[in-house]
Protein backbone atom coordinates (compact mmCIF):
# COMPACT_ATOMS: atom_id res chain seq x y z
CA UNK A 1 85.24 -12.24 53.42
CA UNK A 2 87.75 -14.81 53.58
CA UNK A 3 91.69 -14.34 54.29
CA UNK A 4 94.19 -12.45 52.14
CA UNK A 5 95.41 -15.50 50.26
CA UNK A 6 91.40 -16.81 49.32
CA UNK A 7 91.22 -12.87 48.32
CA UNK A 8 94.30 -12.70 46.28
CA UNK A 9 93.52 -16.20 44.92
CA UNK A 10 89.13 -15.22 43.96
CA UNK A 11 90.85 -12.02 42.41
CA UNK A 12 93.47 -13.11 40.49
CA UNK A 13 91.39 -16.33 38.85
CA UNK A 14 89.01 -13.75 37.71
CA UNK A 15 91.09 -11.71 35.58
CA UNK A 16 90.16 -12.36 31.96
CA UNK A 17 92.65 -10.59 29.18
CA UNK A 18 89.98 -8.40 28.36
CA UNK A 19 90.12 -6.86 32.14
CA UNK A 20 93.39 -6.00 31.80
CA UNK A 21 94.04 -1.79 30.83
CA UNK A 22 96.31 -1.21 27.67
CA UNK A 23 98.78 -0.26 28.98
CA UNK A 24 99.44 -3.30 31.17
CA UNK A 25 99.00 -5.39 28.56
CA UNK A 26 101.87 -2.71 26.71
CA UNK A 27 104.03 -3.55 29.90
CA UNK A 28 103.50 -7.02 29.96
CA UNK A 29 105.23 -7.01 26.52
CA UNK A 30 107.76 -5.37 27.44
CA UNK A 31 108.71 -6.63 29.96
CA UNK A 32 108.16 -10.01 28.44
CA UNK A 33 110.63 -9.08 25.42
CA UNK A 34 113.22 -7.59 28.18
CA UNK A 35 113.45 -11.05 30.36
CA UNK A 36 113.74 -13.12 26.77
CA UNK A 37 116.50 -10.82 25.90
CA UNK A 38 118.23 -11.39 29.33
CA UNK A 39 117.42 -15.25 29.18
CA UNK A 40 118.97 -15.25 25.65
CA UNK A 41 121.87 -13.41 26.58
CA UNK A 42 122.55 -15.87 29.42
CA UNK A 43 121.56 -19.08 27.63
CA UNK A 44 125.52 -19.98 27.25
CA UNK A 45 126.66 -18.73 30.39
CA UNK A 46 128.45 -20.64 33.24
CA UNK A 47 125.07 -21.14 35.72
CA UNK A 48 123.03 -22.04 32.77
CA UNK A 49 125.26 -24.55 31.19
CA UNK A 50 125.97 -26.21 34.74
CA UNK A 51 122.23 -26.87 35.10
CA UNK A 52 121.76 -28.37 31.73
CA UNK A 53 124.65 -30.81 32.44
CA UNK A 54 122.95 -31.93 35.58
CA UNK A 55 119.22 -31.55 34.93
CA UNK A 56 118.48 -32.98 30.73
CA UNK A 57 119.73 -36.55 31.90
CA UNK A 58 117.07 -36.42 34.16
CA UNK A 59 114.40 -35.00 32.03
CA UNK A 60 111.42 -37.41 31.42
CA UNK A 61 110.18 -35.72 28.30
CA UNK A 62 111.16 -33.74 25.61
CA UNK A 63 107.89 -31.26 25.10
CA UNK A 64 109.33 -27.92 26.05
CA UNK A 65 111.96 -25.08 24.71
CA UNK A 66 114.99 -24.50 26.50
CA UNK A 67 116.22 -20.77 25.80
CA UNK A 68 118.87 -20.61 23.11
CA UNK A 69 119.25 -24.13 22.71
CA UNK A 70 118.35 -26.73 20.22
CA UNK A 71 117.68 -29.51 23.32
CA UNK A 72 114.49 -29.79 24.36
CA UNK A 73 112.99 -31.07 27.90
CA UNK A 74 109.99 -31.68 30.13
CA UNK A 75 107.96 -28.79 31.05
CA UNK A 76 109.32 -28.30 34.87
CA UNK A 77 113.36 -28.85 33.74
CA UNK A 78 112.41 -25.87 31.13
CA UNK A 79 110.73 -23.84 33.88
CA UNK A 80 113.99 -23.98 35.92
CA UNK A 81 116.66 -24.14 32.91
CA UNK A 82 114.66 -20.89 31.55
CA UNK A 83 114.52 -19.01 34.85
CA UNK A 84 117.88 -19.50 35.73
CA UNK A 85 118.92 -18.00 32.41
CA UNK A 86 116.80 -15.22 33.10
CA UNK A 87 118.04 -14.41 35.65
CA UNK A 88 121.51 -15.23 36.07
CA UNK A 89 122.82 -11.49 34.79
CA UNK A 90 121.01 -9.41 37.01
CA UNK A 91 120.05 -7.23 33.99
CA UNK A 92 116.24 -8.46 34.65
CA UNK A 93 113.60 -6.15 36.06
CA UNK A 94 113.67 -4.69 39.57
CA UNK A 95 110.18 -3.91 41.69
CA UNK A 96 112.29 -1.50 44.16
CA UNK A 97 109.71 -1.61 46.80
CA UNK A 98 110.70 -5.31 46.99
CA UNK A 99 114.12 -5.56 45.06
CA UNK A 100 112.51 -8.30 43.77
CA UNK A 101 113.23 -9.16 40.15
CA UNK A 102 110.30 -10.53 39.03
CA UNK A 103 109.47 -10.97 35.08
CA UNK A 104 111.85 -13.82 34.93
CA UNK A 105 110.95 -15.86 37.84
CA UNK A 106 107.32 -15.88 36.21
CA UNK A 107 107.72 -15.89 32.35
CA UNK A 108 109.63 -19.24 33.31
CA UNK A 109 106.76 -20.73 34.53
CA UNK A 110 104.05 -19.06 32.17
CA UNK A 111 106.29 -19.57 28.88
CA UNK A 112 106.92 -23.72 30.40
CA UNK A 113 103.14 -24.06 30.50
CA UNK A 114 101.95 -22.45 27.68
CA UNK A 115 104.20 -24.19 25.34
CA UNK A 116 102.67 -27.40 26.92
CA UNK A 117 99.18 -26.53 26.49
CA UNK A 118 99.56 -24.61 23.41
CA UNK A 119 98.10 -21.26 24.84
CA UNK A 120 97.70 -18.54 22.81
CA UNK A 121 99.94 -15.38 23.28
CA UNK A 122 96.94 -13.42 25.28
CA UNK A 123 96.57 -15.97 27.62
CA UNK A 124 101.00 -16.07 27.81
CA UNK A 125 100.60 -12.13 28.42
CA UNK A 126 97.36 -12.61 31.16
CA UNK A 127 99.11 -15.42 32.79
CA UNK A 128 102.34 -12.92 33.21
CA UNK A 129 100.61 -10.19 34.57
CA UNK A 130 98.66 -12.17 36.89
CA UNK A 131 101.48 -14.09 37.83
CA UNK A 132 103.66 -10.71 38.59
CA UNK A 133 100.39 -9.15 40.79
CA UNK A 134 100.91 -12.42 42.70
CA UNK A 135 104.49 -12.64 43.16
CA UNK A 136 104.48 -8.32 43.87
CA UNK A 137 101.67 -8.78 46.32
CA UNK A 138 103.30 -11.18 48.35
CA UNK A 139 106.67 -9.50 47.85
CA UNK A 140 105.01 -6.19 49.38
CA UNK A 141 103.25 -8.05 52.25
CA UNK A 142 106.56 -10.19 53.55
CA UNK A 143 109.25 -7.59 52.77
CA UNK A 144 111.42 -6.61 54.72
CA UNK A 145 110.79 -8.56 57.57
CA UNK A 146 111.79 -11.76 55.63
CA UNK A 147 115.16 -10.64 55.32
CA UNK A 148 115.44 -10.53 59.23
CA UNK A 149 114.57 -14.42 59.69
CA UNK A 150 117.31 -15.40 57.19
CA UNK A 151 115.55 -15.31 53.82
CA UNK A 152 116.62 -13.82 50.39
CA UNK A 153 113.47 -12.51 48.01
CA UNK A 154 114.04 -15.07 45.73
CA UNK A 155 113.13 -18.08 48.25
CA UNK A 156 116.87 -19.33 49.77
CA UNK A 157 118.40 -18.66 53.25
CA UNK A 158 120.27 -15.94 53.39
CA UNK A 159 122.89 -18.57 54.45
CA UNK A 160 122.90 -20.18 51.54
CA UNK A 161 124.85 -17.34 49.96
């Protein structure tokens, strides 16, 4: 038996789509559809347009979507340009055990690499739900106490806002 993060880690590399129960994959849609809606909605808004400004001059490619937009951008400036839209209304998904809002913090990343490596949309929907049972688990096992040493579910010090 090895620690909780090998155990987390041999679990969640196992999952194949197949594994996954109906109506997770149903959820996983959902959910999917509800972040893109908030990520669309927020494509034009003050946080979003203030990273494009200081991020695309930067970018070092131009093989990934940005949300909304006709620009396109390297696969890690997407990640970020996409997540921010995401979540920059608050309207995203909430895990209340956490308060963690987590569909857009991970279709950023999933949506970033599967338009680079031209995954199909089964492997978009496993790598989501994996990705949220990785980012819940380790939600569940740090909160609260994390807010007590100064940090904010989303990663920053709590001084930091």
């Amino acid at each position: 038996m090895g620690t909780s993060t090998q155990n987390l880690c041999a679990f969640l590399s196992s999952v194949s789509f197949e594994d996954l129960p109906k109506s997770v994959i149903q959820h996983a849609k959902l959910s999917i559809l509800n972040a893109l809606g908030c990520g669309i909605n927020s494509a034009s808004a003050s946080p979003s347009v203030k990273a494009r400004r200081a991020t695309l001059p930067l970018s070092t490619s131009q093989t990934n979507t940005i949300l909304a937009r006709s620009e396109r951008t390297d696969v890690q400036t997407a990640a970020l340009l996409n997540g921010i839209a995401f979540t920059t209304a608050d309207y995203d998904d909430t895990h209340l055990q956490t308060v963690i809002h987590p569909s857009g913090t991970v279709l950023a990343a999933v949506l970033a690499w599967g338009e680079l490596h031209k995954k199909s949309g089964k492997d978009i929907v496993l790598a989501f739900a994996v990705g949220l049972e990785a980012l819940l688990r380790v939600g569940i096992a740090i909160s609260p106490g994390h807010y007590t040493i100064g940090w904010y579910v989303c990663g920053i010090s709590n001084e930091l806002i």
